[in-house]
PDB file of N, CA and C in Angstrom:
ATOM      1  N   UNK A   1     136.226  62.037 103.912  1.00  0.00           N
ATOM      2  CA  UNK A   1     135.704  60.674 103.761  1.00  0.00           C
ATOM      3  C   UNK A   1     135.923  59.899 105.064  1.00  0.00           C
ATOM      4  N   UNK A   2     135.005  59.086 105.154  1.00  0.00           N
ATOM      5  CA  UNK A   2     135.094  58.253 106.602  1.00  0.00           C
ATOM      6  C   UNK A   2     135.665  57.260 106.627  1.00  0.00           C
ATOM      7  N   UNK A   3     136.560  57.027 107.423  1.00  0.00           N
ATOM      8  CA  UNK A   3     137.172  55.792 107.567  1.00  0.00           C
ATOM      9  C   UNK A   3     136.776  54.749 108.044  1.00  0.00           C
ATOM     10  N   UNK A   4     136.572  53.644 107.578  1.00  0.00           N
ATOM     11  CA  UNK A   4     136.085  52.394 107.544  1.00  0.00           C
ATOM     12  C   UNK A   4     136.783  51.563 108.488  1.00  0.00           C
ATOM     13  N   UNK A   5     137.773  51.965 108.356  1.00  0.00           N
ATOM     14  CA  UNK A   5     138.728  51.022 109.751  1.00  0.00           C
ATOM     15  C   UNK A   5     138.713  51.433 110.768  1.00  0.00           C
ATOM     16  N   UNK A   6     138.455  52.696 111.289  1.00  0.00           N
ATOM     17  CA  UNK A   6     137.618  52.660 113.035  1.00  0.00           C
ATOM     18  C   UNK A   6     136.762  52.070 113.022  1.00  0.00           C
ATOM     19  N   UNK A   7     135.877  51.629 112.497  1.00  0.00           N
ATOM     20  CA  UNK A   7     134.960  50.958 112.456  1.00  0.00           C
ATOM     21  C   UNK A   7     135.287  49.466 113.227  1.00  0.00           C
ATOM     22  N   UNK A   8     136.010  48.704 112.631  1.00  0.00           N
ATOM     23  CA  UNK A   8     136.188  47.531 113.371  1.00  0.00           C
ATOM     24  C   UNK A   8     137.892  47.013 114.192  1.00  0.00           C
ATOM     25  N   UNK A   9     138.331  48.358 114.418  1.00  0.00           N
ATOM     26  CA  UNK A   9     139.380  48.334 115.786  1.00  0.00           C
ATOM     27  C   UNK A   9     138.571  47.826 117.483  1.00  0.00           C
ATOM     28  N   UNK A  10     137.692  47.101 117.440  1.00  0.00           N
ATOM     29  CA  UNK A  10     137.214  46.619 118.462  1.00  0.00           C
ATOM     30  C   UNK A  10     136.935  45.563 118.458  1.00  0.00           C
ATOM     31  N   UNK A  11     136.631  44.994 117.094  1.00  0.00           N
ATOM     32  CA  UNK A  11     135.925  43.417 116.408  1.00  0.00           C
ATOM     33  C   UNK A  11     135.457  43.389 115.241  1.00  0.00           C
ATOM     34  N   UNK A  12     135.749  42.343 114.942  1.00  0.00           N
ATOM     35  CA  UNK A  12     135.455  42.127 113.563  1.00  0.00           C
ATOM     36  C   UNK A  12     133.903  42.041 112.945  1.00  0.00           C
ATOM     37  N   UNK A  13     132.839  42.188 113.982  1.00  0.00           N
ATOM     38  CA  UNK A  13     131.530  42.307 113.351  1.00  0.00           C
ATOM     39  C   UNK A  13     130.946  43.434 114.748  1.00  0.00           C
ATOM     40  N   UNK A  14     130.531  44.510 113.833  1.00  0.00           N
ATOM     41  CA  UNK A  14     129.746  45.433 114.793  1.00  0.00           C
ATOM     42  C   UNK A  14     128.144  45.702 114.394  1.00  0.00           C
ATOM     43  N   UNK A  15     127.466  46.311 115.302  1.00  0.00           N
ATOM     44  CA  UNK A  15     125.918  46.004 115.278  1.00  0.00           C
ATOM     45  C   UNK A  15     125.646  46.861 113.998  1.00  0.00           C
ATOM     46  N   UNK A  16     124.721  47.042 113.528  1.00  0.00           N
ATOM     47  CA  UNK A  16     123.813  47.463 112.587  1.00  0.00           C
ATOM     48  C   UNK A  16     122.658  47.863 113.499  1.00  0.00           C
ATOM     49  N   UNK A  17     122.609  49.094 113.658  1.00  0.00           N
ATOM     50  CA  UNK A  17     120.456  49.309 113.964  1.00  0.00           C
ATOM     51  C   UNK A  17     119.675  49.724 112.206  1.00  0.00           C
ATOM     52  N   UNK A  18     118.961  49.358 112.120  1.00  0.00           N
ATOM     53  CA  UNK A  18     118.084  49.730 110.371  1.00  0.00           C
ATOM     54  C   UNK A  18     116.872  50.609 111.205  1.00  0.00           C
ATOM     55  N   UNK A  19     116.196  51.378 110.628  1.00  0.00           N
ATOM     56  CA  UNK A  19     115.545  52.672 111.057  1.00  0.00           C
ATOM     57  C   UNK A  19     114.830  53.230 109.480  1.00  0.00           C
ATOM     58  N   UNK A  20     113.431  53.206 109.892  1.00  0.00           N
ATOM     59  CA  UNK A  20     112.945  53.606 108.280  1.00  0.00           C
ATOM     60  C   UNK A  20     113.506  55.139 108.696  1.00  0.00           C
ATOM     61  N   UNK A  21     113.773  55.585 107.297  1.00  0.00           N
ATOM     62  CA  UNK A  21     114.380  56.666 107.153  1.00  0.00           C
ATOM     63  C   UNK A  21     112.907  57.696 106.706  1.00  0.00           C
ATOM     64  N   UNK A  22     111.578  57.111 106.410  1.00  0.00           N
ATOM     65  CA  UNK A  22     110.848  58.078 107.309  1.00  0.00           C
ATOM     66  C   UNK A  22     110.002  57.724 108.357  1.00  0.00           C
ATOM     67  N   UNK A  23     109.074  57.119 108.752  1.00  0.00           N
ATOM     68  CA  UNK A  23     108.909  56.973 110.197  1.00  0.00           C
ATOM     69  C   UNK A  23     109.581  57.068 111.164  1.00  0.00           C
ATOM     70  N   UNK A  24     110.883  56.494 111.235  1.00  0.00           N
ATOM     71  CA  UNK A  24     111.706  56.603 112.040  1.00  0.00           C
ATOM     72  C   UNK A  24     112.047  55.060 113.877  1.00  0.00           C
ATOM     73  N   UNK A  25     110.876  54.361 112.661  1.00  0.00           N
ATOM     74  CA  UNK A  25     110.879  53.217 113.189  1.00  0.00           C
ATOM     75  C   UNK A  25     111.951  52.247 113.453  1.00  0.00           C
ATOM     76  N   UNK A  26     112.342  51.689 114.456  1.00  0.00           N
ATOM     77  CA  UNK A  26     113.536  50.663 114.378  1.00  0.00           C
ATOM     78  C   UNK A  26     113.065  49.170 114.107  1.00  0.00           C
ATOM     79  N   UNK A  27     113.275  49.077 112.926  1.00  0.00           N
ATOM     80  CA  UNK A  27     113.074  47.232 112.618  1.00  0.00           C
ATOM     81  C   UNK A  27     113.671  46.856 112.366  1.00  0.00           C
ATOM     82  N   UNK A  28     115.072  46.715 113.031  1.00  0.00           N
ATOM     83  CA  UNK A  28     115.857  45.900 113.172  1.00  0.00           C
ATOM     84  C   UNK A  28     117.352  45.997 113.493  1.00  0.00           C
ATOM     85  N   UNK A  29     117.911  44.618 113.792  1.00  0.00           N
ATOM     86  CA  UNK A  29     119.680  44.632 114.427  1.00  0.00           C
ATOM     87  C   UNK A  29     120.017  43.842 113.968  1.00  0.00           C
ATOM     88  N   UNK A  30     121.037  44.220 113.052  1.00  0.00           N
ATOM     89  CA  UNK A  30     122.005  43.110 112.385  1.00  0.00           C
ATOM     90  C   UNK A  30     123.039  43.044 112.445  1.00  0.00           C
ATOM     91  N   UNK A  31     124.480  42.537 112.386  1.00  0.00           N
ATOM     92  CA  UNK A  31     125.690  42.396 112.232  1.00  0.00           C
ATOM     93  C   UNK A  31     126.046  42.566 111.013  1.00  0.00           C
ATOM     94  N   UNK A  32     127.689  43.351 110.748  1.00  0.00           N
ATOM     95  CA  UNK A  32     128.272  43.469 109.383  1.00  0.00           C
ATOM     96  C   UNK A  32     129.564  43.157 109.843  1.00  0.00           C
ATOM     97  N   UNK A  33     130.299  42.587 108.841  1.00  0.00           N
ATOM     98  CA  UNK A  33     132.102  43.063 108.903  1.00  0.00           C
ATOM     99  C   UNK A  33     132.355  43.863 108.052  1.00  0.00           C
ATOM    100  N   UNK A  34     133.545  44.479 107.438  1.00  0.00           N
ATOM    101  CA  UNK A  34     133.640  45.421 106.559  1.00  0.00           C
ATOM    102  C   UNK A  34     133.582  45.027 105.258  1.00  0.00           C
ATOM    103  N   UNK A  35     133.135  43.817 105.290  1.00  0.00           N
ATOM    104  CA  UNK A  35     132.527  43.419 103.594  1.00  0.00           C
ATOM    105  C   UNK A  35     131.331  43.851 103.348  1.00  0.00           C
ATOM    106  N   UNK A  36     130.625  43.657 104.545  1.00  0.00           N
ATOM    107  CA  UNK A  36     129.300  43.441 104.268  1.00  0.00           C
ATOM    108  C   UNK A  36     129.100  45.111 104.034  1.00  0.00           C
ATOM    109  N   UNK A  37     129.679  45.834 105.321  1.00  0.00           N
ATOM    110  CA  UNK A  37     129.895  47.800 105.299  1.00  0.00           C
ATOM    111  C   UNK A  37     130.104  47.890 103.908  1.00  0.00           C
ATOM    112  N   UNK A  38     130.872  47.599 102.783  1.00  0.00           N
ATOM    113  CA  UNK A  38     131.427  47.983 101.880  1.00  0.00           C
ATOM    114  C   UNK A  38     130.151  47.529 100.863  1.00  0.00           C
ATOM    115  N   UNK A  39     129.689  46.352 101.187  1.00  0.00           N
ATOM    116  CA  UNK A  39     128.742  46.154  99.875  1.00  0.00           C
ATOM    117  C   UNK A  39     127.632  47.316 100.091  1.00  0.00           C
ATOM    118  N   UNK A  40     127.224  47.495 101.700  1.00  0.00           N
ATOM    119  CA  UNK A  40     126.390  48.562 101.761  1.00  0.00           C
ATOM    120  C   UNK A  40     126.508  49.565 100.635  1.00  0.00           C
ATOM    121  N   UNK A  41     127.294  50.580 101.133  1.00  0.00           N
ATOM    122  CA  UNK A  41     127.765  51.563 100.410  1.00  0.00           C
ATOM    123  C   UNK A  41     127.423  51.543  98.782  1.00  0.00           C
ATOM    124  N   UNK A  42     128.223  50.400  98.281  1.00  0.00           N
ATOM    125  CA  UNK A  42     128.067  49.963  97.204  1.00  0.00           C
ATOM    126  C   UNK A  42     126.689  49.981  96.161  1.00  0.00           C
ATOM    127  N   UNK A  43     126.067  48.910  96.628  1.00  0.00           N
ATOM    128  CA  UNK A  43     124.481  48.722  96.230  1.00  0.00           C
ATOM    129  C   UNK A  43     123.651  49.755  96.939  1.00  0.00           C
ATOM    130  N   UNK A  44     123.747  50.375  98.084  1.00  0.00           N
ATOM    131  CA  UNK A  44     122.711  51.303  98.610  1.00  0.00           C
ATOM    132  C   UNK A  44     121.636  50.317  99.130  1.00  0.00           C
ATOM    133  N   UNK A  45     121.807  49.042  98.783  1.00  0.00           N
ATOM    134  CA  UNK A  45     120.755  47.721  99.737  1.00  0.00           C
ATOM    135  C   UNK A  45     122.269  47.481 101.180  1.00  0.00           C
ATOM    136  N   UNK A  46     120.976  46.936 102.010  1.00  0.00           N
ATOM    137  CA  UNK A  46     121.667  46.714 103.599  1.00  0.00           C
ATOM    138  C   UNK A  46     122.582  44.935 103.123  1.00  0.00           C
ATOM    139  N   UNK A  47     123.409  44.904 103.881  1.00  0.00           N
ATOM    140  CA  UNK A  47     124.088  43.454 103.666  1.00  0.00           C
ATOM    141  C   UNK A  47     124.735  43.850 105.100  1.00  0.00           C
ATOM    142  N   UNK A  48     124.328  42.392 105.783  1.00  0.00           N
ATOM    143  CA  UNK A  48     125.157  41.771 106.540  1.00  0.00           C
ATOM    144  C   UNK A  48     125.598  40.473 107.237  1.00  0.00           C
ATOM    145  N   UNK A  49     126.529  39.996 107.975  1.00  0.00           N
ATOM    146  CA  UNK A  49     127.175  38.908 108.196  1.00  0.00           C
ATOM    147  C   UNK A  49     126.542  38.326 109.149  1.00  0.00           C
ATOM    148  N   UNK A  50     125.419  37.165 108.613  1.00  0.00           N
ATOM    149  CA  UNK A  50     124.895  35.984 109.546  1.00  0.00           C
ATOM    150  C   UNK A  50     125.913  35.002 110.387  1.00  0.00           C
ATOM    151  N   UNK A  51     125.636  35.547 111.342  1.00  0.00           N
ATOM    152  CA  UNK A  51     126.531  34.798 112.398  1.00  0.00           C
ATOM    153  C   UNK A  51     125.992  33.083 113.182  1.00  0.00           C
ATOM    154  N   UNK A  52     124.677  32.790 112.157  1.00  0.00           N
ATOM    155  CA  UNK A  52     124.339  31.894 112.189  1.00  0.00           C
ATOM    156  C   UNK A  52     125.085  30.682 111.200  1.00  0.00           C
ATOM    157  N   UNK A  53     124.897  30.979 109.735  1.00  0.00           N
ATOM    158  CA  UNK A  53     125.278  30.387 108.627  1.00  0.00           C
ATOM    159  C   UNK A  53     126.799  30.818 108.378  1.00  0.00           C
ATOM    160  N   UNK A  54     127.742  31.904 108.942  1.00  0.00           N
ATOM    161  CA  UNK A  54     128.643  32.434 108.911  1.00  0.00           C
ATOM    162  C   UNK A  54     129.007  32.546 107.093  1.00  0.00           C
ATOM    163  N   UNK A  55     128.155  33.491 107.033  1.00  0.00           N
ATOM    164  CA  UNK A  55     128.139  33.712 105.769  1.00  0.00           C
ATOM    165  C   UNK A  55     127.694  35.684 105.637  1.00  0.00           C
ATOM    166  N   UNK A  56     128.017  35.871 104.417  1.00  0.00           N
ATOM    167  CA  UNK A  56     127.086  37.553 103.694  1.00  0.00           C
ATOM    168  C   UNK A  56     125.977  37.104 103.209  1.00  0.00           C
ATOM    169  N   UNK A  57     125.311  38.166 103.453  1.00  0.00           N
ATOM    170  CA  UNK A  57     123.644  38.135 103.246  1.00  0.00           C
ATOM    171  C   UNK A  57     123.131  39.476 102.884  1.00  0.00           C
ATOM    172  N   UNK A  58     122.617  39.396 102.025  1.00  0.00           N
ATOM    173  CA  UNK A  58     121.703  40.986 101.510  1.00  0.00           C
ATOM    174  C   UNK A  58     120.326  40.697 102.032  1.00  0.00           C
ATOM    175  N   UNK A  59     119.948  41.692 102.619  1.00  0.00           N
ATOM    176  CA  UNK A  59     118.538  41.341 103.089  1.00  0.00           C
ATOM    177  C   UNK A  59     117.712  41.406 101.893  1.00  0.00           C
ATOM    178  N   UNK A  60     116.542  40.519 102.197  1.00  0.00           N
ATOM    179  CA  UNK A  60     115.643  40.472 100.488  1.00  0.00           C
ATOM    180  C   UNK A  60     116.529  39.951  99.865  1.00  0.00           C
ATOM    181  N   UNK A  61     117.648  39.445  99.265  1.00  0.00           N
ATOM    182  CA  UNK A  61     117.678  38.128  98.208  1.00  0.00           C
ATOM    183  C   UNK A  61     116.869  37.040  98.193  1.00  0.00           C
ATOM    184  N   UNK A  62     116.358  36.686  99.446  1.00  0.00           N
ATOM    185  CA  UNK A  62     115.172  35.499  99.002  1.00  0.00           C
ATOM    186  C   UNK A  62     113.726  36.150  99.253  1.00  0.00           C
ATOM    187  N   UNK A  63     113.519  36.784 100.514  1.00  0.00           N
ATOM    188  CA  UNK A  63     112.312  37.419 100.149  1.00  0.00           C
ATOM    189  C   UNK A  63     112.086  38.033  99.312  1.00  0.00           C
ATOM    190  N   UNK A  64     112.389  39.552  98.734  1.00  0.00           N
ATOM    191  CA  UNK A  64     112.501  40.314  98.108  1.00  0.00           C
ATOM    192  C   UNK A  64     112.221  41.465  99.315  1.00  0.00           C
ATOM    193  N   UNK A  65     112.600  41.368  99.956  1.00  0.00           N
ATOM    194  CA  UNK A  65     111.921  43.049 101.044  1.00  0.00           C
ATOM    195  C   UNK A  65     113.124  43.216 101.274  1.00  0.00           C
ATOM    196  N   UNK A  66     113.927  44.435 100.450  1.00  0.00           N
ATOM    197  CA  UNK A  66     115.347  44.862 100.259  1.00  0.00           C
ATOM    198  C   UNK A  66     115.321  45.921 101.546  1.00  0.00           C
ATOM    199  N   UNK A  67     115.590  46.452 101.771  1.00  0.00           N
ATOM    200  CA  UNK A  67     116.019  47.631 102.807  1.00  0.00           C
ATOM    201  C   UNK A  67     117.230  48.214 101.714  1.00  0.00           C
ATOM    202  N   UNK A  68     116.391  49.605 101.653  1.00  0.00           N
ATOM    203  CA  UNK A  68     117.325  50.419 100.398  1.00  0.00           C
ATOM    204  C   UNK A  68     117.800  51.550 101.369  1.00  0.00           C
ATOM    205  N   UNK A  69     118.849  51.407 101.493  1.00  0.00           N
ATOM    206  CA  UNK A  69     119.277  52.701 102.265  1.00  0.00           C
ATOM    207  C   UNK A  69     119.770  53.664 101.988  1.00  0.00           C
ATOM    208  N   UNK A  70     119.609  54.992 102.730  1.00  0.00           N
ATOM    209  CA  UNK A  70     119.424  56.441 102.380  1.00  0.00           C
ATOM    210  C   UNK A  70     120.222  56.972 102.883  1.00  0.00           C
ATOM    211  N   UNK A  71     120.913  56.768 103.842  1.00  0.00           N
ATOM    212  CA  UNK A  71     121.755  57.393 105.488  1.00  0.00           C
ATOM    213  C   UNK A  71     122.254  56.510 105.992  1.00  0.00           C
ATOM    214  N   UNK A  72     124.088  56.601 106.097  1.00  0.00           N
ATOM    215  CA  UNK A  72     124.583  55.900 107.209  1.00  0.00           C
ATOM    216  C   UNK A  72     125.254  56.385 108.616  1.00  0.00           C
ATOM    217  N   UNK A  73     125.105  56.131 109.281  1.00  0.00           N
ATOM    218  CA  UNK A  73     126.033  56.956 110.409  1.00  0.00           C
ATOM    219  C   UNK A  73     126.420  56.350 111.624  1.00  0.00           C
ATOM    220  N   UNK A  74     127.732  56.893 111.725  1.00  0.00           N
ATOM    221  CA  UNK A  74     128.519  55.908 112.417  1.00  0.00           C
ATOM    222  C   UNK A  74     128.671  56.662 114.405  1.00  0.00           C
ATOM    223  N   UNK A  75     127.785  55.879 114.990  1.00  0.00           N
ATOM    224  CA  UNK A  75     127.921  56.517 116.541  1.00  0.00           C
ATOM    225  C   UNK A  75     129.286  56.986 116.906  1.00  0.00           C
ATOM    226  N   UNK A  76     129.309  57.655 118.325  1.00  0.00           N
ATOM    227  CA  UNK A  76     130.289  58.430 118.854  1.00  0.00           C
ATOM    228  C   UNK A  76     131.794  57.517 119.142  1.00  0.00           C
ATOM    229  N   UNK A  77     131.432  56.309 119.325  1.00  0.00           N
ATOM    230  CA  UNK A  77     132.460  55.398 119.736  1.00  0.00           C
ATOM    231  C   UNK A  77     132.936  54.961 118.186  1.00  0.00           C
ATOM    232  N   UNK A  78     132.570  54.860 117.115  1.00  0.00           N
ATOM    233  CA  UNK A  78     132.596  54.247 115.949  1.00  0.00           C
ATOM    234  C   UNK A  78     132.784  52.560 115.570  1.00  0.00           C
ATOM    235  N   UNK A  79     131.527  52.528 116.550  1.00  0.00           N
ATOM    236  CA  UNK A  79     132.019  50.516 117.090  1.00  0.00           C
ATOM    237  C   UNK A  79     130.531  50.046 116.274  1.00  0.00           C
ATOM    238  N   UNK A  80     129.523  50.865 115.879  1.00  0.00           N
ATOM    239  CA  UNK A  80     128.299  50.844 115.772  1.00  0.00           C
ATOM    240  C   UNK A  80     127.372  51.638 114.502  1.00  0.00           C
ATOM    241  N   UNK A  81     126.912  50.990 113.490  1.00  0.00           N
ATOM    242  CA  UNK A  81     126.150  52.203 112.951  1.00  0.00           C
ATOM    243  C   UNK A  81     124.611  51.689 112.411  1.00  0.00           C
ATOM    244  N   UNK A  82     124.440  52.978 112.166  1.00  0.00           N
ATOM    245  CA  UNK A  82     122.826  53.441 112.111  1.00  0.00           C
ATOM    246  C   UNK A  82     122.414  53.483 110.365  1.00  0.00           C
ATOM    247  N   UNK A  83     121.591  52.865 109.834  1.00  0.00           N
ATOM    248  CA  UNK A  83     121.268  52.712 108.500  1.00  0.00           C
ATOM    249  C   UNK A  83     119.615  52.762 108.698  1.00  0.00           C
ATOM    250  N   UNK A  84     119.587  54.491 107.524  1.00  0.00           N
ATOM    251  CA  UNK A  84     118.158  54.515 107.641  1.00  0.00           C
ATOM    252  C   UNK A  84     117.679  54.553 106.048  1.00  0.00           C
ATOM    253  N   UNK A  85     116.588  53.847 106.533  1.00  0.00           N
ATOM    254  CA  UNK A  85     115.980  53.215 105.244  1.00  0.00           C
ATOM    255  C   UNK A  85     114.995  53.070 104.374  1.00  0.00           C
ATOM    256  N   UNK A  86     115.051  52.842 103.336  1.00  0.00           N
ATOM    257  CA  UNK A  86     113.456  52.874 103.019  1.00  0.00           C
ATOM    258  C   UNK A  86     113.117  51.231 102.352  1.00  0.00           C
ATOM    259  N   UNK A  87     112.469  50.533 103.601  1.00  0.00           N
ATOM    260  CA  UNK A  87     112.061  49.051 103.353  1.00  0.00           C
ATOM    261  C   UNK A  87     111.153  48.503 102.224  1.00  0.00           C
ATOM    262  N   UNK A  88     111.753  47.963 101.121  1.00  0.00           N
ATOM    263  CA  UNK A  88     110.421  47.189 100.070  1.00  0.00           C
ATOM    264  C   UNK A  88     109.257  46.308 100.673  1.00  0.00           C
ATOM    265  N   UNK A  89     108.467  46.007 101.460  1.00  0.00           N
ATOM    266  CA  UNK A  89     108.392  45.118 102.544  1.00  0.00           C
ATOM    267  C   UNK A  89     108.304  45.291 104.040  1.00  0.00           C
ATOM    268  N   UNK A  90     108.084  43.666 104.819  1.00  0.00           N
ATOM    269  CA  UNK A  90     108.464  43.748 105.815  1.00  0.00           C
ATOM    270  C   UNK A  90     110.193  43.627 106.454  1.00  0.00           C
ATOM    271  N   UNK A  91     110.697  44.336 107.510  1.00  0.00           N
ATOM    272  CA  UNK A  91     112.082  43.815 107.559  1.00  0.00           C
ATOM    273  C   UNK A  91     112.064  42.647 108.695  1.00  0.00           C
ATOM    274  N   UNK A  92     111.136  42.202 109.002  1.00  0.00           N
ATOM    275  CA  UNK A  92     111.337  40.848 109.954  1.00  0.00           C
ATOM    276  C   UNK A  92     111.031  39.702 108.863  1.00  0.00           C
ATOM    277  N   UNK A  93     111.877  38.638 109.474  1.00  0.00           N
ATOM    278  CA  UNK A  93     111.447  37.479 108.426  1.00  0.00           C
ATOM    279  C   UNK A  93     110.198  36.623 108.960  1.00  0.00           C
ATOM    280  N   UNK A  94     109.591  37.262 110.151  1.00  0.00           N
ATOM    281  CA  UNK A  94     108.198  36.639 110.446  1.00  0.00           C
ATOM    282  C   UNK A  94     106.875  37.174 109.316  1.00  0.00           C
ATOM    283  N   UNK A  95     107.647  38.628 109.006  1.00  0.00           N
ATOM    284  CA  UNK A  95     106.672  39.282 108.521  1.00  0.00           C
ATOM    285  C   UNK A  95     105.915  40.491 108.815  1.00  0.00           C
ATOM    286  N   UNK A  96     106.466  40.750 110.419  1.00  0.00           N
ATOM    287  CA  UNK A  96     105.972  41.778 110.864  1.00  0.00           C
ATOM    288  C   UNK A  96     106.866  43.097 110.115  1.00  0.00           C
ATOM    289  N   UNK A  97     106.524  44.304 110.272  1.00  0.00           N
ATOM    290  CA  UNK A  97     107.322  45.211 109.984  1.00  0.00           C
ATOM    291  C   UNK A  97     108.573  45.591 110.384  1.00  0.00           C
ATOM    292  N   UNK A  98     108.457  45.299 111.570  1.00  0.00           N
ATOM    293  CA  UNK A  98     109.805  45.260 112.892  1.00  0.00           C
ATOM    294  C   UNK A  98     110.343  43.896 113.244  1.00  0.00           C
ATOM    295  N   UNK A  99     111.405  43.953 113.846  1.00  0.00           N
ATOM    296  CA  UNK A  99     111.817  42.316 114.874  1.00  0.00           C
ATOM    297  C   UNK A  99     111.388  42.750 115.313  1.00  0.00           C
ATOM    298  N   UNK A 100     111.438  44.280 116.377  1.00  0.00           N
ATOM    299  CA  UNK A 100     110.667  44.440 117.800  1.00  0.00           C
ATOM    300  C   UNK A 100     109.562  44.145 118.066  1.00  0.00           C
ATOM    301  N   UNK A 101     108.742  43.403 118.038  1.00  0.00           N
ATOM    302  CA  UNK A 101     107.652  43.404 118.357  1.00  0.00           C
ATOM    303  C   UNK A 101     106.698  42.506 119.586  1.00  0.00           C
ATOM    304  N   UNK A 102     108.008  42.237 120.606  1.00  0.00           N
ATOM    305  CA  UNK A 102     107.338  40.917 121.431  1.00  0.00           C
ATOM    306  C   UNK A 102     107.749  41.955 122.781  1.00  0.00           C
ATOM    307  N   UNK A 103     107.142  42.565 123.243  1.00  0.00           N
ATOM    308  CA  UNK A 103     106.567  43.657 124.039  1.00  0.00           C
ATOM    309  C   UNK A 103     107.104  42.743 126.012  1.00  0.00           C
ATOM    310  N   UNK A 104     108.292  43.028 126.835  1.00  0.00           N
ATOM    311  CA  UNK A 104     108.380  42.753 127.803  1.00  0.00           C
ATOM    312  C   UNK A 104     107.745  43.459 128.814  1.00  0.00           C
ATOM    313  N   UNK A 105     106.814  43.111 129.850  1.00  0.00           N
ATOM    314  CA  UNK A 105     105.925  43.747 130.996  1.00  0.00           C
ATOM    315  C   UNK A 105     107.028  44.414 131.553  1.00  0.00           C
ATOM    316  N   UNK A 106     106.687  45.618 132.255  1.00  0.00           N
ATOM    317  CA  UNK A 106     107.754  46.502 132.711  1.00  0.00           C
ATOM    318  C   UNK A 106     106.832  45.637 134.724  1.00  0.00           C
TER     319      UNK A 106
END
């Protein structure tokens, strides 16, 4: 079983990447602390810690476009993890499918 507390021996909120778990698309970066990690697990929906409202947040409680996740995995450093998913919805709150979507000129 994986330990949850490497997880935040660096800080108390580490990134989230979300990744449809089939396309393989990245729509999106969020923050968790180990509440939010734990509700993951829990519900199998994504939750994490708005560092705006400094609050927990399940994605889709007000929209309804849950991000149900399938796969978690925790990178080589264990500062970071990867949640792949299968989205009800869009996962941007503009609406697009992705946040990524505002394209910088190389």
């Amino acid at each position: 079983m994986f330990d949850l507390g490497l997880l935040f021996q660096k800080s108390e909120l580490i990134p989230v990447i979300i990744q449809d778990v089939e396309s393989r698309a990245v729509l999106m970066l969020g923050y968790a602390n180990r509440e939010a990690v734990e509700l993951t697990i829990q519900t199998k929906t994504a939750w994490f810690w708005s560092r705006s409202r400094q609050k927990l947040w399940n994605k889709g409680e007000t929209s309804g476009n849950f991000l149900y996740v399938k796969e978690i995995y925790a990178d080589c450093d264990t500062d970071t993890l990867l949640c792949l998913c299968a989205p009800k919805g869009p996962a941007c709150h503009t609406g697009k499918t992705s946040c990524f979507f505002n394209q910088i000129a190389l």
